[in-house]
PDB file of N, CA and C in Angstrom:
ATOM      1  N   UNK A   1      59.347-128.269-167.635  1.00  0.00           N
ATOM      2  CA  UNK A   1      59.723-127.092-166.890  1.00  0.00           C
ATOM      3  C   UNK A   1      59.460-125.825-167.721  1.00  0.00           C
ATOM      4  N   UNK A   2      59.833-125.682-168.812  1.00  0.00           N
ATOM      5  CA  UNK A   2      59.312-124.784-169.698  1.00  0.00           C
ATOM      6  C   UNK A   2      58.144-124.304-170.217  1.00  0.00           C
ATOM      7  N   UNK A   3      57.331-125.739-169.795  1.00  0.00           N
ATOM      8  CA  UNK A   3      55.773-125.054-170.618  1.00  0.00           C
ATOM      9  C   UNK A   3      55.426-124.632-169.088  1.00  0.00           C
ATOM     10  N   UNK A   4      55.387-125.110-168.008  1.00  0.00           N
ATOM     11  CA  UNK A   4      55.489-124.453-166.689  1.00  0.00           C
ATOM     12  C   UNK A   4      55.664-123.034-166.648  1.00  0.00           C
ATOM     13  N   UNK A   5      57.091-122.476-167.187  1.00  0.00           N
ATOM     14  CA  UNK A   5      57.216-121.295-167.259  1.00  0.00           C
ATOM     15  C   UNK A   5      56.707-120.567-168.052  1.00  0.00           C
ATOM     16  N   UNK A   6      56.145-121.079-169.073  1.00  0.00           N
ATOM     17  CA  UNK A   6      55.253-120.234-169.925  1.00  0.00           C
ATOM     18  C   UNK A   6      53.869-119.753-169.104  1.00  0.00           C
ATOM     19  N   UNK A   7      53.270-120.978-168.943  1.00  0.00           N
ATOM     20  CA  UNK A   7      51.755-120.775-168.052  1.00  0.00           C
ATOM     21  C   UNK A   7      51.834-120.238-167.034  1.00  0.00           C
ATOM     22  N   UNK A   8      52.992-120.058-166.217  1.00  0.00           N
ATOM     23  CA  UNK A   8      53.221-118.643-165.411  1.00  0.00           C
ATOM     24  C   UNK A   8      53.086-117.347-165.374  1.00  0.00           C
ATOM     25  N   UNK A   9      53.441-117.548-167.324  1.00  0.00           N
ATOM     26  CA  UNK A   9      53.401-115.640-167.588  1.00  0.00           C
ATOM     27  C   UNK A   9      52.360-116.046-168.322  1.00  0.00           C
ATOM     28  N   UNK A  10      51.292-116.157-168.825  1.00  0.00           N
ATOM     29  CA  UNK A  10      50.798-116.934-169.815  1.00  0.00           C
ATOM     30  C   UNK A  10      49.187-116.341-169.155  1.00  0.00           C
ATOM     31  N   UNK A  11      48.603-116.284-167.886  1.00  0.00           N
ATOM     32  CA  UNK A  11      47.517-116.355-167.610  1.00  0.00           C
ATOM     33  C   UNK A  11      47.147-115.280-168.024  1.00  0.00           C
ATOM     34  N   UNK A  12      46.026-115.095-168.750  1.00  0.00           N
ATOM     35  CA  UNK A  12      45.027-114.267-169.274  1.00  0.00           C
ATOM     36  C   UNK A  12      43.734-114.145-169.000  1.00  0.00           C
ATOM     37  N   UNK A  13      42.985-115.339-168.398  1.00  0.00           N
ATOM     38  CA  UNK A  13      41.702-115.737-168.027  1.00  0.00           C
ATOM     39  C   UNK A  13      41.304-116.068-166.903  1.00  0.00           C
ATOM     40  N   UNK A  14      39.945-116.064-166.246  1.00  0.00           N
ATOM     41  CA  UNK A  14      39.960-116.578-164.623  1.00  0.00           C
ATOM     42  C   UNK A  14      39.769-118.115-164.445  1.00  0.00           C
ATOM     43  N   UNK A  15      38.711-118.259-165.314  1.00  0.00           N
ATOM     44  CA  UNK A  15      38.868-119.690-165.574  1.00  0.00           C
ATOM     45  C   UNK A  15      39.847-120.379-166.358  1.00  0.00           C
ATOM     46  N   UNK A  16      40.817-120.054-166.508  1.00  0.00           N
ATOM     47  CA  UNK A  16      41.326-120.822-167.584  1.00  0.00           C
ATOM     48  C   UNK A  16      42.170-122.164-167.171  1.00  0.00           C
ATOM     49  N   UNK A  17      42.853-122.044-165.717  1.00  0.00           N
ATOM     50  CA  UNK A  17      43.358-122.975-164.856  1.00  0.00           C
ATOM     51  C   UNK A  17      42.252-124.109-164.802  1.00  0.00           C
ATOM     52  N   UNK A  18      41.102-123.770-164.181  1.00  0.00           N
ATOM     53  CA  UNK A  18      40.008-125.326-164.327  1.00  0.00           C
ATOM     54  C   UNK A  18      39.911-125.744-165.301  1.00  0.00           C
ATOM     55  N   UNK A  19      39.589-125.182-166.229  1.00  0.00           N
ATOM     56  CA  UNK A  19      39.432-125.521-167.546  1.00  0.00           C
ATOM     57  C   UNK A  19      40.156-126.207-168.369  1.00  0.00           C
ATOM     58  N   UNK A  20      41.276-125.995-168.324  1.00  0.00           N
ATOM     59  CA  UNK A  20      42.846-127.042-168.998  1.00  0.00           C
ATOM     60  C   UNK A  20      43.332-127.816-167.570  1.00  0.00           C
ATOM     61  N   UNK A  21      43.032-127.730-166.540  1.00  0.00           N
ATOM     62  CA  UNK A  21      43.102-128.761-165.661  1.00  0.00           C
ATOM     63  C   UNK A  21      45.109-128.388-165.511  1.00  0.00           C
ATOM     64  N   UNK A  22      45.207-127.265-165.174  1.00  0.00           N
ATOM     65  CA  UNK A  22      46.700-126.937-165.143  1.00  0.00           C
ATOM     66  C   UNK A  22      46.699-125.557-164.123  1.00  0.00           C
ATOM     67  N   UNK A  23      47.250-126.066-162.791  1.00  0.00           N
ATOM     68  CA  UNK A  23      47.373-124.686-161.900  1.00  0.00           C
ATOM     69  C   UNK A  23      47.825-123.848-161.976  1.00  0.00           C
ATOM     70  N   UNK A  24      49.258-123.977-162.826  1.00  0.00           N
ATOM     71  CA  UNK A  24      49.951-122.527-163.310  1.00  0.00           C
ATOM     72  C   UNK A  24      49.374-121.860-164.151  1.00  0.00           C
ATOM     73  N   UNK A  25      47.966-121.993-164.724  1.00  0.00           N
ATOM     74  CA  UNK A  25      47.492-120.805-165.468  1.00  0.00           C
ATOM     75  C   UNK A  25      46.580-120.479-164.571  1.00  0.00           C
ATOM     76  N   UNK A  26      46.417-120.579-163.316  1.00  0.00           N
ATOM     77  CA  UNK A  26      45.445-120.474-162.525  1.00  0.00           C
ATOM     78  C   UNK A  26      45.665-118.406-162.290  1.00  0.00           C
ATOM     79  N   UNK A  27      44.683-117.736-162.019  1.00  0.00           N
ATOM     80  CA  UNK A  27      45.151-115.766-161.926  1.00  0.00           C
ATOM     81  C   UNK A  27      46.113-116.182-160.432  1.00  0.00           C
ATOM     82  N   UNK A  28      46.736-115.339-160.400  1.00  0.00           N
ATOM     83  CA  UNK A  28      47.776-114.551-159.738  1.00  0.00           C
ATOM     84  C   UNK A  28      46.331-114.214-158.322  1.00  0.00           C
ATOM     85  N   UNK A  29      46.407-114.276-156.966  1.00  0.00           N
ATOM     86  CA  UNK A  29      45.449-113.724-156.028  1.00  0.00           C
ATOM     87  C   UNK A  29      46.232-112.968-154.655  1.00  0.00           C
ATOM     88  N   UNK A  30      47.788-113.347-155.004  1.00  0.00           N
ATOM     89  CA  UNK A  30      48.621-112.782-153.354  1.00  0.00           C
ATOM     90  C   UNK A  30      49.881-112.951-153.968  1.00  0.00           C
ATOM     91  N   UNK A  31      50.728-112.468-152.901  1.00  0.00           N
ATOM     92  CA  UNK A  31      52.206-112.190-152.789  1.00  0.00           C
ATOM     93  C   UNK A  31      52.849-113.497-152.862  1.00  0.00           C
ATOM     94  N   UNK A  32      51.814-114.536-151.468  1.00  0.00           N
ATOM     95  CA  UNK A  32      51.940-115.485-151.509  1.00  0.00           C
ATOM     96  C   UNK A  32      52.379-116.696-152.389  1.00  0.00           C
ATOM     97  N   UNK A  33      52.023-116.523-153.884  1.00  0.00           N
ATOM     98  CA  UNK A  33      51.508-117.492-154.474  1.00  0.00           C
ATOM     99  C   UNK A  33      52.765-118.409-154.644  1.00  0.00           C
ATOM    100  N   UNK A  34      52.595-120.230-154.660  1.00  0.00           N
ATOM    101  CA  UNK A  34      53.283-120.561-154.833  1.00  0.00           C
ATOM    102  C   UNK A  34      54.278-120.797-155.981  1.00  0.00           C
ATOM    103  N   UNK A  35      53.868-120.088-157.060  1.00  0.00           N
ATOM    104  CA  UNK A  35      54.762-120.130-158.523  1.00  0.00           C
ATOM    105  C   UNK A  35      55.891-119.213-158.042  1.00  0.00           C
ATOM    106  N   UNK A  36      55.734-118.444-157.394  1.00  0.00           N
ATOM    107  CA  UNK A  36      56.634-117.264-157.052  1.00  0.00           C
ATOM    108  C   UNK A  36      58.081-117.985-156.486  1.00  0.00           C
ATOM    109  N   UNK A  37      57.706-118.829-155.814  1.00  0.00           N
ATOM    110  CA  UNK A  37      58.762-119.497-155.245  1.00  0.00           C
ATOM    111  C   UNK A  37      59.378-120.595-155.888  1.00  0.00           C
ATOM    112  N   UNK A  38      58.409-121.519-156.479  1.00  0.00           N
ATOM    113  CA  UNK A  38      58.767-122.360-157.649  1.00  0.00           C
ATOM    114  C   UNK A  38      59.899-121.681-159.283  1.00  0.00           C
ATOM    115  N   UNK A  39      59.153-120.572-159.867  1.00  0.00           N
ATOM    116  CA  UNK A  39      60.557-119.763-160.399  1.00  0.00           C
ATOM    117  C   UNK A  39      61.570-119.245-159.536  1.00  0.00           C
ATOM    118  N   UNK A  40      61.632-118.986-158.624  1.00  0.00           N
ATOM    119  CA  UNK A  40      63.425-118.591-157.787  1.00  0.00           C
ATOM    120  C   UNK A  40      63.430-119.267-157.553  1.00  0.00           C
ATOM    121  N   UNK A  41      63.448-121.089-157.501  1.00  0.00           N
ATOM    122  CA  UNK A  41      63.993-122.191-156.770  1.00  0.00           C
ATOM    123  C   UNK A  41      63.900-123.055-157.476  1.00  0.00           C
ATOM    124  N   UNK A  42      63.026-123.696-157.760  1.00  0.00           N
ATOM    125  CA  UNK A  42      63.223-124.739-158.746  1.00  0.00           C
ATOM    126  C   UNK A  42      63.326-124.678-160.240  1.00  0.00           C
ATOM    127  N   UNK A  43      62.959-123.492-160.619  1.00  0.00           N
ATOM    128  CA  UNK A  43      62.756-123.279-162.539  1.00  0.00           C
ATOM    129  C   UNK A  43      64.507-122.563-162.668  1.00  0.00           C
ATOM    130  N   UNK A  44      64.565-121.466-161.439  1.00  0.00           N
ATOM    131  CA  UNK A  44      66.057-120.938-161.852  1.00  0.00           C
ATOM    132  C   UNK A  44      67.284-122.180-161.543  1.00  0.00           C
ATOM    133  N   UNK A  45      66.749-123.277-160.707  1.00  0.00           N
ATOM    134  CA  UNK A  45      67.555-124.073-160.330  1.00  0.00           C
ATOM    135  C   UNK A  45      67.836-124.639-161.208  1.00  0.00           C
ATOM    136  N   UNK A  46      66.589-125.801-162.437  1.00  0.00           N
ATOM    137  CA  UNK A  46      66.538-125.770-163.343  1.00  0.00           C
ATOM    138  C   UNK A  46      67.960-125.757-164.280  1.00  0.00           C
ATOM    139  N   UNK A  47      67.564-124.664-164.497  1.00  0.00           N
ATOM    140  CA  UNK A  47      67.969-123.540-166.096  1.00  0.00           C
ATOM    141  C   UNK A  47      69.725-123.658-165.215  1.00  0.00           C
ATOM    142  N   UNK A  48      70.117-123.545-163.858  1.00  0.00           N
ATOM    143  CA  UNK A  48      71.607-123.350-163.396  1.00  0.00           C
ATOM    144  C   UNK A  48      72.390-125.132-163.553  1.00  0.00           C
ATOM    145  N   UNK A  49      71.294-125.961-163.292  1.00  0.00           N
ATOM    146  CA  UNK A  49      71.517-127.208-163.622  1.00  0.00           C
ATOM    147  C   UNK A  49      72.151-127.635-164.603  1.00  0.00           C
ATOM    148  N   UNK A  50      71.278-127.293-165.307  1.00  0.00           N
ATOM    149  CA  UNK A  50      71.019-127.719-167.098  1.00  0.00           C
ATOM    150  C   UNK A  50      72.331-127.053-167.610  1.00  0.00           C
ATOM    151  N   UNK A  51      72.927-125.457-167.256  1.00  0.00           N
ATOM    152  CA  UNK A  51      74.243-125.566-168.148  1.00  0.00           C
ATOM    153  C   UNK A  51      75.070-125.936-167.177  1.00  0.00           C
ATOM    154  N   UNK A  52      75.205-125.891-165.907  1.00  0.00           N
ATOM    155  CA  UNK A  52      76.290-126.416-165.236  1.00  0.00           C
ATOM    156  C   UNK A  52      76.893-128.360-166.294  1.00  0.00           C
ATOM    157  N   UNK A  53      75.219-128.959-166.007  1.00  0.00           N
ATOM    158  CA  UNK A  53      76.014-129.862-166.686  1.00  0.00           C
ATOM    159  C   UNK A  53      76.796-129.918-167.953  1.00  0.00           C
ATOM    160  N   UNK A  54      76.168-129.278-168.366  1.00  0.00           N
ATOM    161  CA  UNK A  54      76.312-129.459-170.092  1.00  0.00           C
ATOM    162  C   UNK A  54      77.947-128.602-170.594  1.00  0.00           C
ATOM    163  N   UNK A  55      78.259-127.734-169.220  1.00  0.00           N
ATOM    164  CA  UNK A  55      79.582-127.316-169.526  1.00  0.00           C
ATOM    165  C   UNK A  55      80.628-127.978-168.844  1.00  0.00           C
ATOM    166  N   UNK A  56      80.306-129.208-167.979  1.00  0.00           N
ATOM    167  CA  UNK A  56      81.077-130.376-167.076  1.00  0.00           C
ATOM    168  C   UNK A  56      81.224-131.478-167.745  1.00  0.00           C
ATOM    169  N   UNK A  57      80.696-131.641-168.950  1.00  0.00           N
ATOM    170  CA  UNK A  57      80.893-132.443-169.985  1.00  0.00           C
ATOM    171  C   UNK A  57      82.255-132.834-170.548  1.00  0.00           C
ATOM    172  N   UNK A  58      82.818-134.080-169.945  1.00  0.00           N
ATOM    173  CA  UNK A  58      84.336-134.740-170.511  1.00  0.00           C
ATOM    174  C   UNK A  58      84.275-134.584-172.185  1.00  0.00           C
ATOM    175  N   UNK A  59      85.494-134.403-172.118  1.00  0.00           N
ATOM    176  CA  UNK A  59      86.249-134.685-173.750  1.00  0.00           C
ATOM    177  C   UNK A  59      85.258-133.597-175.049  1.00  0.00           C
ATOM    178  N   UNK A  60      84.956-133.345-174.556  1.00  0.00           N
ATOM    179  CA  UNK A  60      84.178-132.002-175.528  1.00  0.00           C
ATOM    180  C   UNK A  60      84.566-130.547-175.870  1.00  0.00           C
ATOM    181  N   UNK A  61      84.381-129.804-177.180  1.00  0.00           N
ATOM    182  CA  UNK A  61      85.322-128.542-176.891  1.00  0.00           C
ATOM    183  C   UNK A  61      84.201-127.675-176.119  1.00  0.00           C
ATOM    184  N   UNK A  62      84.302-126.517-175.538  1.00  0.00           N
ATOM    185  CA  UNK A  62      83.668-125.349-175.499  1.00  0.00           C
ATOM    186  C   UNK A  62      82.459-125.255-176.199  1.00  0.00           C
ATOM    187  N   UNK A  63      82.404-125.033-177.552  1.00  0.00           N
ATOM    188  CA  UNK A  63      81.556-124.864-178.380  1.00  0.00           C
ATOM    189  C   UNK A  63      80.826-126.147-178.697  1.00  0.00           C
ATOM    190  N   UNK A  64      81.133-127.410-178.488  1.00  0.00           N
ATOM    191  CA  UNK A  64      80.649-128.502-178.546  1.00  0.00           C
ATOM    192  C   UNK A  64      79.344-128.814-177.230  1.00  0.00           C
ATOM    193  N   UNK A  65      79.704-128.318-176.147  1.00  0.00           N
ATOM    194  CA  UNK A  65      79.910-128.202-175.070  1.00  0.00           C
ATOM    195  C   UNK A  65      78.220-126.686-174.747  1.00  0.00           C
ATOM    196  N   UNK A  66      78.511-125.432-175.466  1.00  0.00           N
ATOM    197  CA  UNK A  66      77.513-124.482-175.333  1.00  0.00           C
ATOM    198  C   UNK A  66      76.746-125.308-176.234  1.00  0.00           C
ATOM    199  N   UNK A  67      76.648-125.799-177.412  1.00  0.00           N
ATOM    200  CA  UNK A  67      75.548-126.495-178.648  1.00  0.00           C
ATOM    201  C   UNK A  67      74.055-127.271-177.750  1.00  0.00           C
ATOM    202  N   UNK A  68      74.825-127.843-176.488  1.00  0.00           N
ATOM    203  CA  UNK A  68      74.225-128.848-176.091  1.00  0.00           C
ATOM    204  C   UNK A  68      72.828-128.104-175.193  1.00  0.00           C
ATOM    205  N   UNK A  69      73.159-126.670-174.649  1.00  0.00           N
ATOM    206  CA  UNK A  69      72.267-125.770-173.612  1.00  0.00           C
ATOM    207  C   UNK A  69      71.903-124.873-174.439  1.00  0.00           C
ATOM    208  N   UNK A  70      70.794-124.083-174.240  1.00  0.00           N
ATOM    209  CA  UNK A  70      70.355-122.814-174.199  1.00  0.00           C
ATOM    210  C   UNK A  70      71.550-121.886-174.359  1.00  0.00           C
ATOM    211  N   UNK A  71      71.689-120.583-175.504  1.00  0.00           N
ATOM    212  CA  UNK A  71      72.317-119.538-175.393  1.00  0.00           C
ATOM    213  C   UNK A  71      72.699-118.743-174.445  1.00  0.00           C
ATOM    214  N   UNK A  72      73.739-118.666-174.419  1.00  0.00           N
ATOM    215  CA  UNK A  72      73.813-117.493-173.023  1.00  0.00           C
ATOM    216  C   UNK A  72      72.972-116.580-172.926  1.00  0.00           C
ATOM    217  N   UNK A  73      72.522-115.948-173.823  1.00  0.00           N
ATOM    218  CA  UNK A  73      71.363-114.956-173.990  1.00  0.00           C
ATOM    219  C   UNK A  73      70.044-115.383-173.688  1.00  0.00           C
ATOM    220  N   UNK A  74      69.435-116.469-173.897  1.00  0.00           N
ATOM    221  CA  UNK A  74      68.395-116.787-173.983  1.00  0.00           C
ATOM    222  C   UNK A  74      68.384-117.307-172.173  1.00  0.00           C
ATOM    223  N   UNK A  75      69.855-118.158-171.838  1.00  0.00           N
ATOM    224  CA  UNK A  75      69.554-118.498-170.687  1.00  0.00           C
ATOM    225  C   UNK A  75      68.988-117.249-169.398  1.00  0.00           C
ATOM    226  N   UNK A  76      69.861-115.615-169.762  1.00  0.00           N
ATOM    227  CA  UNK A  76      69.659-114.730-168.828  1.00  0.00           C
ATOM    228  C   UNK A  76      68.472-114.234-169.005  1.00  0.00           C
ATOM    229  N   UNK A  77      67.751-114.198-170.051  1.00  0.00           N
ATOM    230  CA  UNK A  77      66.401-113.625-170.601  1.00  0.00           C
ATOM    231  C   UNK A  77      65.313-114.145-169.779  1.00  0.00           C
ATOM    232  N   UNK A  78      65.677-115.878-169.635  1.00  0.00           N
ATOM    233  CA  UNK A  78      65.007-116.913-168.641  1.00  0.00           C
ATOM    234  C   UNK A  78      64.391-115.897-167.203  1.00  0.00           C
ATOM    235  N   UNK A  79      66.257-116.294-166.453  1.00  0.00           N
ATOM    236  CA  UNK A  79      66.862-115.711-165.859  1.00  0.00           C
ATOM    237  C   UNK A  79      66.102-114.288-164.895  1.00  0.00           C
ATOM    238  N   UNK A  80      66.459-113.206-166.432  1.00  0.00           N
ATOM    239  CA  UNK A  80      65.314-111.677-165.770  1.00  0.00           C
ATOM    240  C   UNK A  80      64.072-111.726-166.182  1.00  0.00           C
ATOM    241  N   UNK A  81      63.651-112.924-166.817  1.00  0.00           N
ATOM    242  CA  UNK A  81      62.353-113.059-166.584  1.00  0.00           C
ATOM    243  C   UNK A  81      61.586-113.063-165.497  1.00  0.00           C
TER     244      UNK A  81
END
């Protein structure tokens, strides 16, 4: 999911999607595109997943508990990315 989100912001080239055989580096061509929807739905879903669980975690403290996810900081950075 992450290198996903990288090659999202990541495209620099026109060919570069055929070439590494990876659609998310494919250019940006419409409003349309389907990454657009894939980050607000499945990548932010993701990232809401990932600490929901990790802070639903039995018998663990707090801090035992944040160790296991992404920083709060890093998660919102995701986030307003």
């Amino acid at each position: 999911m992450i290198d996903q989100f990288f090659d999202c912001l990541n495209v620099s080239r026109l060919g570069q999607g055929v070439k590494s055989r990876k659609p998310t580096l494919e250019p940006y061509r419409n409003a349309d595109d389907w990454r657009f929807e894939w980050l607000a739905k499945d990548f932010l879903g993701f990232l809401d997943g990932w600490e929901a669980e990790c802070l639903a975690t039995p018998n663990m403290t707090l801090t035992e508990k944040r160790k296991m996810c992404l920083s709060r900081e890093t998660l919102e950075g995701y986030r307003i990315t």
